[in-house]
C-alpha atoms as a PDB file:
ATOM      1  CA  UNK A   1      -6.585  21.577 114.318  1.00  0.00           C
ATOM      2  CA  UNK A   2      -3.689  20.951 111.908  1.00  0.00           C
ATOM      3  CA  UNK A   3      -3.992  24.408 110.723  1.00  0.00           C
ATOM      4  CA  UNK A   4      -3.026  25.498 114.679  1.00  0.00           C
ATOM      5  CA  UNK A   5      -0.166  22.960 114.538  1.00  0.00           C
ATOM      6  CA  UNK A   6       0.830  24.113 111.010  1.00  0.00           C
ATOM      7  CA  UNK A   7       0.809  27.744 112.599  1.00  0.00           C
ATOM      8  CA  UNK A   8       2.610  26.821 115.721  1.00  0.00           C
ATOM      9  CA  UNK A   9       5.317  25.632 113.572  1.00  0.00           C
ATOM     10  CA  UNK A  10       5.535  28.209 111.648  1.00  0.00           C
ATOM     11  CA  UNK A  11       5.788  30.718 114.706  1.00  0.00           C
ATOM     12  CA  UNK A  12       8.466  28.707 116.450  1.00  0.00           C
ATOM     13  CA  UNK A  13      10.413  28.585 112.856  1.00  0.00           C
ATOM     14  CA  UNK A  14      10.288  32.333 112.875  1.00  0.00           C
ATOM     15  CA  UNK A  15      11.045  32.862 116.489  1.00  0.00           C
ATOM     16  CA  UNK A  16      14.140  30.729 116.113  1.00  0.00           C
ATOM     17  CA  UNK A  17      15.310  32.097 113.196  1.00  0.00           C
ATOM     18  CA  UNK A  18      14.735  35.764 114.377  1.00  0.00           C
ATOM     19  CA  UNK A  19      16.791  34.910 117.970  1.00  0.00           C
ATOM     20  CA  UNK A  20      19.721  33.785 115.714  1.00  0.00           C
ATOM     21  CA  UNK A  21      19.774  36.289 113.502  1.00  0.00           C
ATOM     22  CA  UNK A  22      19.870  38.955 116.374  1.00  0.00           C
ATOM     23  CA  UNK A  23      22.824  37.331 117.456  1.00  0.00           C
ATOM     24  CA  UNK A  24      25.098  36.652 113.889  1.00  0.00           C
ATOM     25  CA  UNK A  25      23.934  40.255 112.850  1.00  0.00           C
ATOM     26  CA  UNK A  26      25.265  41.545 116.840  1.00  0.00           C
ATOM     27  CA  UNK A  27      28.374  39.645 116.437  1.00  0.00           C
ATOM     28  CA  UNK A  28      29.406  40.378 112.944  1.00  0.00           C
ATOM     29  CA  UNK A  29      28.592  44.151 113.781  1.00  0.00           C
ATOM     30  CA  UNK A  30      30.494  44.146 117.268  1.00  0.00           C
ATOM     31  CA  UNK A  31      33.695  42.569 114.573  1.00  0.00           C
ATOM     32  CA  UNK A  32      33.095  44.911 112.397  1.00  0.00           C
ATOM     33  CA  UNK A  33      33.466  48.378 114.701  1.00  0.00           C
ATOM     34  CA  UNK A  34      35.804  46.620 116.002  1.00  0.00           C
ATOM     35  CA  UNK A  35      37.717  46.214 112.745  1.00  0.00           C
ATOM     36  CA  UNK A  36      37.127  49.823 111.462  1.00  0.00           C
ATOM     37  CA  UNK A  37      38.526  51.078 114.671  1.00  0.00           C
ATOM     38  CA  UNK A  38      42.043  48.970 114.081  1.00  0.00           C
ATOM     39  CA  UNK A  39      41.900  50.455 110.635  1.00  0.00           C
ATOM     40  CA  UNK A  40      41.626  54.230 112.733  1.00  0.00           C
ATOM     41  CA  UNK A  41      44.613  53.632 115.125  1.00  0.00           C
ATOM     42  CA  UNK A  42      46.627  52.157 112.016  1.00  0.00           C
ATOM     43  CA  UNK A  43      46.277  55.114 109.903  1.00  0.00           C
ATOM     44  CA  UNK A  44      47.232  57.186 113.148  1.00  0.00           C
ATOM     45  CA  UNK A  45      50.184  55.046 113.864  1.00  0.00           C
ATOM     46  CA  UNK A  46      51.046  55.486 109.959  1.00  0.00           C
ATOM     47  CA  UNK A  47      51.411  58.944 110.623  1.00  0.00           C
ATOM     48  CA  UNK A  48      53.164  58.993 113.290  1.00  0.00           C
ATOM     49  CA  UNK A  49      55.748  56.541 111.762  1.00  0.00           C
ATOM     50  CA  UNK A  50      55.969  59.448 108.955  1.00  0.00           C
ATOM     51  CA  UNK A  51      56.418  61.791 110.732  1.00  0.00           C
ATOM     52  CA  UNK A  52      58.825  60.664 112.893  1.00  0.00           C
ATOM     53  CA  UNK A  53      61.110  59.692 110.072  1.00  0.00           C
ATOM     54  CA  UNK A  54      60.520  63.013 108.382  1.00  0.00           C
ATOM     55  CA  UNK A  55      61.633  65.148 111.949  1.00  0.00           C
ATOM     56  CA  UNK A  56      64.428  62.540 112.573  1.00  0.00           C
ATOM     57  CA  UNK A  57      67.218  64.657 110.939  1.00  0.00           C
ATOM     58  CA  UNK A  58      65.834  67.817 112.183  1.00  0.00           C
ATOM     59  CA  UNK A  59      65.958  66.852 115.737  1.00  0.00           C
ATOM     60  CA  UNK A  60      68.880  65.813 115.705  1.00  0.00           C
ATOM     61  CA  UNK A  61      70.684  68.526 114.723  1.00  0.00           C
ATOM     62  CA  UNK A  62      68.489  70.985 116.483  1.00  0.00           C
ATOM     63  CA  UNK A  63      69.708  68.382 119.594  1.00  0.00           C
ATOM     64  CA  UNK A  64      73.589  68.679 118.589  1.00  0.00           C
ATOM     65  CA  UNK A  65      73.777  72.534 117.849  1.00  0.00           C
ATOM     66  CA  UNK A  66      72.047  72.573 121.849  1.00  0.00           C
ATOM     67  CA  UNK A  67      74.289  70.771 123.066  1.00  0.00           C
ATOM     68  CA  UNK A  68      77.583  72.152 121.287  1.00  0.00           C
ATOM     69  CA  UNK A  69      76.346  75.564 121.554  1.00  0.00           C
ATOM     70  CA  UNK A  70      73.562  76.249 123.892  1.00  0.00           C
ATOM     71  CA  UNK A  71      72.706  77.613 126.979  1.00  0.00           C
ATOM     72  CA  UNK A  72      69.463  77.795 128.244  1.00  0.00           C
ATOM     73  CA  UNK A  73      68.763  81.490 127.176  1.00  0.00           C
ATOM     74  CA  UNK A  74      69.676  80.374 123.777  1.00  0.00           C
ATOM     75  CA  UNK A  75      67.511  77.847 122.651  1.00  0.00           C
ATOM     76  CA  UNK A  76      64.924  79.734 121.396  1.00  0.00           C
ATOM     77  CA  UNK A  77      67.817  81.030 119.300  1.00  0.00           C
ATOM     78  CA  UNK A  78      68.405  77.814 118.001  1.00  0.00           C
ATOM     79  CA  UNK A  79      64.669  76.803 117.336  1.00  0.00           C
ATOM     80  CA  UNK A  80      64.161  79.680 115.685  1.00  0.00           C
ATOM     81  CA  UNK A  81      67.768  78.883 113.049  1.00  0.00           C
ATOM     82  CA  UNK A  82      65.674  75.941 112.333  1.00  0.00           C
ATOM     83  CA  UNK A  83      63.138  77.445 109.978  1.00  0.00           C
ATOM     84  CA  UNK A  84      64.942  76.821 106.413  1.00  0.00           C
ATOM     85  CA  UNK A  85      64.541  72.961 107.405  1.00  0.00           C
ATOM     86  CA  UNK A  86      61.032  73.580 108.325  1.00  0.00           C
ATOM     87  CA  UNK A  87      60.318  74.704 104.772  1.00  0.00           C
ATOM     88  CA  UNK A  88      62.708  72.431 103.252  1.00  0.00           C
ATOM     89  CA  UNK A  89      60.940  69.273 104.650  1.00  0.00           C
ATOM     90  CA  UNK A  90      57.831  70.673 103.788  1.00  0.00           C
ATOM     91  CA  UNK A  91      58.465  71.224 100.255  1.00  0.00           C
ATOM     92  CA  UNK A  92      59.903  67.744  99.702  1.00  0.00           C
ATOM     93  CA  UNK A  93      56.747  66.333 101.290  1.00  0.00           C
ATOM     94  CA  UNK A  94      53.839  68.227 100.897  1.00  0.00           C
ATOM     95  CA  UNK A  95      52.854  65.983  97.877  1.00  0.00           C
ATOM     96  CA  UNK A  96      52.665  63.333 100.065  1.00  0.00           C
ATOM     97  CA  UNK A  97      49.598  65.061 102.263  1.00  0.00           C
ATOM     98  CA  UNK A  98      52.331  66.944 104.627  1.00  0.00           C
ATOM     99  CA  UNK A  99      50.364  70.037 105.360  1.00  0.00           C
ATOM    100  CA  UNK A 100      53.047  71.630 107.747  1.00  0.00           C
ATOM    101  CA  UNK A 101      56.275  71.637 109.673  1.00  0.00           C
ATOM    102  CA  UNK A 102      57.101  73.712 112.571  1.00  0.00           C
ATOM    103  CA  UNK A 103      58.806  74.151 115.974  1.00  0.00           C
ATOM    104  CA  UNK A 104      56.975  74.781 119.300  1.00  0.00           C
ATOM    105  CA  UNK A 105      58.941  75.546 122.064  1.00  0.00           C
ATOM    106  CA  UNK A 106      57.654  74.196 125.892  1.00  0.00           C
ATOM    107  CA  UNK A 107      55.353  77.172 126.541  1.00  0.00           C
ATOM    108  CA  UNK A 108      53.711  76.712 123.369  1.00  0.00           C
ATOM    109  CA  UNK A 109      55.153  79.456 121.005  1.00  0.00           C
ATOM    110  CA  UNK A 110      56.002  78.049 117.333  1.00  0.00           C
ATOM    111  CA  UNK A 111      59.077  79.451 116.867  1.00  0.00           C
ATOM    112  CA  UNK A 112      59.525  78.320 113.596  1.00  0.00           C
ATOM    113  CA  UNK A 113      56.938  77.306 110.687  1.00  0.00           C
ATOM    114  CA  UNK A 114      57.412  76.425 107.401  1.00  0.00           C
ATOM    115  CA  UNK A 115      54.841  79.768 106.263  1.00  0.00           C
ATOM    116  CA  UNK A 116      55.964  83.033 108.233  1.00  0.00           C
ATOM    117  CA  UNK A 117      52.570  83.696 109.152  1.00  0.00           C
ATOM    118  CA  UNK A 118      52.717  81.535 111.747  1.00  0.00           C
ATOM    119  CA  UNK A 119      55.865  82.841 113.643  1.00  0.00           C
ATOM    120  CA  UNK A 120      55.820  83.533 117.227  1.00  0.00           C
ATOM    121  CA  UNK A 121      52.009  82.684 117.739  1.00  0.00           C
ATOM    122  CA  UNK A 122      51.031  81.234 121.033  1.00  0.00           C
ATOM    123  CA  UNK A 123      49.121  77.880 120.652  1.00  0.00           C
ATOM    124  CA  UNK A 124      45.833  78.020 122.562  1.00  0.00           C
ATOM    125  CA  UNK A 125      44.421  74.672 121.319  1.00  0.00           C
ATOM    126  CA  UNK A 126      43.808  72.624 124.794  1.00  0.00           C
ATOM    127  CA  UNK A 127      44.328  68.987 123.012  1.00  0.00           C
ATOM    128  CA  UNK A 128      48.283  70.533 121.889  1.00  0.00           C
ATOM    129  CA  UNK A 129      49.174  72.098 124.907  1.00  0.00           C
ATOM    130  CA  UNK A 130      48.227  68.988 127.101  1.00  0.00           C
ATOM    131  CA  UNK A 131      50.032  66.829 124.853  1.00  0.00           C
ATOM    132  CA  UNK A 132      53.056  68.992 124.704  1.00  0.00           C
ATOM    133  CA  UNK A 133      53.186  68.735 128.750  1.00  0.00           C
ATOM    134  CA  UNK A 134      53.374  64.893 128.191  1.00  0.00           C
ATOM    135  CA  UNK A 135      57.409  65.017 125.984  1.00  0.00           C
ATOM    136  CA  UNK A 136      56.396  62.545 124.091  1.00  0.00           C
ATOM    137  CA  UNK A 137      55.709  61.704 120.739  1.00  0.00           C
ATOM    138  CA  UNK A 138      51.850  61.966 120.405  1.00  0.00           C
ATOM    139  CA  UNK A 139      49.334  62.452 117.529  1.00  0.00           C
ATOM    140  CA  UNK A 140      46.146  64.738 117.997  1.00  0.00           C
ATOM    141  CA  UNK A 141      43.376  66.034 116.275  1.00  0.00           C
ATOM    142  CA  UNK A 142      42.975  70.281 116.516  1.00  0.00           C
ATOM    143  CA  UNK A 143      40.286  71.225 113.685  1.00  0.00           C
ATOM    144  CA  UNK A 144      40.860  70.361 110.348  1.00  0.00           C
ATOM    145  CA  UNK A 145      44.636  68.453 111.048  1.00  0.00           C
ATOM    146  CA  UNK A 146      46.252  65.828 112.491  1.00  0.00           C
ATOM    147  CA  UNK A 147      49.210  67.084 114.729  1.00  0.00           C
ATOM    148  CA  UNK A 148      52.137  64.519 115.525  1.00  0.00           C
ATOM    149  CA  UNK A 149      54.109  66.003 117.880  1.00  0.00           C
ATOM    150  CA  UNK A 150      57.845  64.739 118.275  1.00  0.00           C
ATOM    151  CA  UNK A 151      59.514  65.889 121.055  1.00  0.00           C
ATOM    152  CA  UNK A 152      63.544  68.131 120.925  1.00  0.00           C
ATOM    153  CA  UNK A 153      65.585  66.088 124.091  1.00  0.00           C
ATOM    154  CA  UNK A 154      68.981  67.569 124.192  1.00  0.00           C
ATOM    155  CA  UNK A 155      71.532  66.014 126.462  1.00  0.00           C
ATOM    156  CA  UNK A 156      70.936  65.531 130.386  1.00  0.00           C
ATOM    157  CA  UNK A 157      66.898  65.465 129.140  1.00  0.00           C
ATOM    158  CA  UNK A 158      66.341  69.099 128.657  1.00  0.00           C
ATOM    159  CA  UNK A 159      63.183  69.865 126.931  1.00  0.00           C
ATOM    160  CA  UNK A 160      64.102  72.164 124.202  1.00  0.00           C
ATOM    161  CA  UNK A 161      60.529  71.800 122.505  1.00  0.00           C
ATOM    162  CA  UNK A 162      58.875  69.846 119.736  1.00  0.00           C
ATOM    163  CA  UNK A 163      58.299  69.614 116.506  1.00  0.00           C
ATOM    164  CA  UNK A 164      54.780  69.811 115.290  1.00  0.00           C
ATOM    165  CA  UNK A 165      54.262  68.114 111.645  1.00  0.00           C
ATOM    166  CA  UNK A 166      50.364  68.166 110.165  1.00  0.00           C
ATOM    167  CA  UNK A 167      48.666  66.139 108.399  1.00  0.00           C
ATOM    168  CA  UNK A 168      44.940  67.353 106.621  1.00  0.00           C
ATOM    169  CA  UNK A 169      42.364  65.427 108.503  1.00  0.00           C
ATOM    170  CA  UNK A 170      39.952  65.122 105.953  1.00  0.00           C
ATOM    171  CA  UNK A 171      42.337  62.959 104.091  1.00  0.00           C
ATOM    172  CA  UNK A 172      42.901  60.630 106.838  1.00  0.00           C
ATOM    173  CA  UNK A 173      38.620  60.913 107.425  1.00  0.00           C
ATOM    174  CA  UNK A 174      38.117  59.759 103.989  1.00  0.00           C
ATOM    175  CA  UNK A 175      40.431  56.603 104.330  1.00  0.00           C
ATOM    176  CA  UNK A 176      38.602  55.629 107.284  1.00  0.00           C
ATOM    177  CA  UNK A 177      35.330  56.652 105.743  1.00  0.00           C
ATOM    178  CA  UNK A 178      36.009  54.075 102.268  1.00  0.00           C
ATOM    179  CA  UNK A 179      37.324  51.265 105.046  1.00  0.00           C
ATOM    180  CA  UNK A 180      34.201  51.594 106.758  1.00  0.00           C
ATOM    181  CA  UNK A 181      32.042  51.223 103.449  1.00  0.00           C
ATOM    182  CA  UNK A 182      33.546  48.341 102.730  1.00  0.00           C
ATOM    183  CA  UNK A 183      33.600  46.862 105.693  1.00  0.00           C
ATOM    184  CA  UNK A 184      29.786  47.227 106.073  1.00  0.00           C
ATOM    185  CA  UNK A 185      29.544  45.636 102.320  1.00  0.00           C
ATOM    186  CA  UNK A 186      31.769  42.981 104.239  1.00  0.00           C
ATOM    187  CA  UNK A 187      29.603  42.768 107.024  1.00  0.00           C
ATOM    188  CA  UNK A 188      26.363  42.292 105.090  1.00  0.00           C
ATOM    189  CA  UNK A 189      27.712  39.662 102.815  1.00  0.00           C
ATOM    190  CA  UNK A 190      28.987  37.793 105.821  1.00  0.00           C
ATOM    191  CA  UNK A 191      25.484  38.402 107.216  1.00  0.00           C
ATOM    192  CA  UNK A 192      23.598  36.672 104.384  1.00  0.00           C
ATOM    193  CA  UNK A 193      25.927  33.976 103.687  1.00  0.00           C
ATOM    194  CA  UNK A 194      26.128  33.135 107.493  1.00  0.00           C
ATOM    195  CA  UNK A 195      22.299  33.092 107.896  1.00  0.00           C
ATOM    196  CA  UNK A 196      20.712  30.888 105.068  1.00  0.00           C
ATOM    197  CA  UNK A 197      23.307  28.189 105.992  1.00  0.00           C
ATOM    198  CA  UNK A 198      21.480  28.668 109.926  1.00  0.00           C
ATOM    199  CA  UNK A 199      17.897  28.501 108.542  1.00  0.00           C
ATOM    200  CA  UNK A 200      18.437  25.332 106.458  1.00  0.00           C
ATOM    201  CA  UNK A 201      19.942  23.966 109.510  1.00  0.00           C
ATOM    202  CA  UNK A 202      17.473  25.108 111.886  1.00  0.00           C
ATOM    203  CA  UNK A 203      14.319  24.477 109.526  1.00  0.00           C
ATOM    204  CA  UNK A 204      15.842  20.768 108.617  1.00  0.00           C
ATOM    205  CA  UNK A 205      16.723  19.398 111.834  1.00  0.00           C
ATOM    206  CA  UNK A 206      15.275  21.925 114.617  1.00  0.00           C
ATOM    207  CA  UNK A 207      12.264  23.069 113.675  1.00  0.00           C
ATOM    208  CA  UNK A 208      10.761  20.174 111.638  1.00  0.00           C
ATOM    209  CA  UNK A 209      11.833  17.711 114.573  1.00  0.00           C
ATOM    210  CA  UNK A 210       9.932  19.696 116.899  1.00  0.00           C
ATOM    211  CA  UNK A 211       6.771  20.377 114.610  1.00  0.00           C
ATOM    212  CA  UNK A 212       6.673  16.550 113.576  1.00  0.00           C
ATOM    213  CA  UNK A 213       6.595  15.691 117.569  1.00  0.00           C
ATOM    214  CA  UNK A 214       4.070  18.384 118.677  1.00  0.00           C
ATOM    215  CA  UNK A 215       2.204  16.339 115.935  1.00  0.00           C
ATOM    216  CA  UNK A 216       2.480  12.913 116.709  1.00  0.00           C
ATOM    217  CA  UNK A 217       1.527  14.315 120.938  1.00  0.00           C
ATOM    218  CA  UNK A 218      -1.232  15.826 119.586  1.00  0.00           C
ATOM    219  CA  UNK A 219      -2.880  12.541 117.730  1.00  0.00           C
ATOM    220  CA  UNK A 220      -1.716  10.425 121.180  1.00  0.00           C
END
């Protein structure tokens, strides 16, 4: 008999401490997605931040020389005049994980491109030509890069094109990758130190409580 009520304890100890630990180990693990996934869209919005302060001088004079100068027949003219500054700002800032700088125009032709190789190919990545339809600034992943695109307004809002500035992806992977490593190490520490505080509460005034009264109904 008091090996059955010994037992019954026992199994509504581990029930109760099972049930809670479900739900600290589903919380903290919902937090911690959550958390990596800030980290993602910070390191995007980083980039983007970059790379708009990197293009800022470069579409702005590709905007003036339009609007002095051009015509619409002329501005893949201009895009095109704007290849030393492609390889200038890469150059200054390919130690800092800039992979490229070029020029697209609206249909999707880089016009200009820090390496040569790349002149005058059409773009046939869905993900870049949808965003370039959108005229805004917008970052996107296309194989093995991260593409901010930063759109060329000239005056009256004509769309001369945009300028495309990469960034490797498996740098910004690995970032992610050794925030997500720690934030599991994180999220098991939190684990542990959440749930022995929730047994010795639940073994000292739950489950002792409840084994002492099953006890003392039994004897009546």
């Amino acid at each position: 008999m008091t090996g059955n009520k010994m037992h019954t304890g026992k199994t509504l100890k581990v029930k109760i401490l099972f049930s809670l630990g479900v739900i600290i180990f589903i919380a903290i693990g919902i937090n911690t997605f959550i958390h990596v996934q800030d980290l993602k869209q910070d390191y995007l919005e980083a980039i983007e931040w970059r790379s708009a302060t990197l293009a800022q001088s470069l579409r702005a004079d590709i905007s003036s020389k339009y609007n002095l100068y051009g015509k619409l027949a002329d501005k893949q003219l201009i895009l095109e005049a704007a290849f030393l500054q492609c390889k200038k700002l890469y150059e200054a800032n390919r130690s800092m994980h800039v992979s490229f700088v070029s020029i697209i125009d609206e249909s999707g032709v880089i016009l200009a491109h820090n390496n040569k190789f790349y002149w005058n190919i059409q773009i046939t990545s869905p993900q870049l030509l949808a965003s370039l339809k959108k005229r805004e600034m917008v970052t996107v992943v296309d194989k093995e890069y991260y593409h901010t695109l930063i759109p060329i307004i000239a005056e009256k809002g004509v769309f001369l094109g945009a300028i495309d500035v990469g960034f490797p992806k498996s740098m910004v992977d690995e970032k992610i990758w050794n925030s997500f490593r720690k934030a599991v190490f994180l999220f098991l520490l939190i684990f542990l130190a959440a749930f022995f505080p929730v047994w010795f509460f639940v073994n000292r005034f739950v489950t002792s409580p409840i084994t002492q009264l099953v006890e003392t109904t039994s004897a009546i």
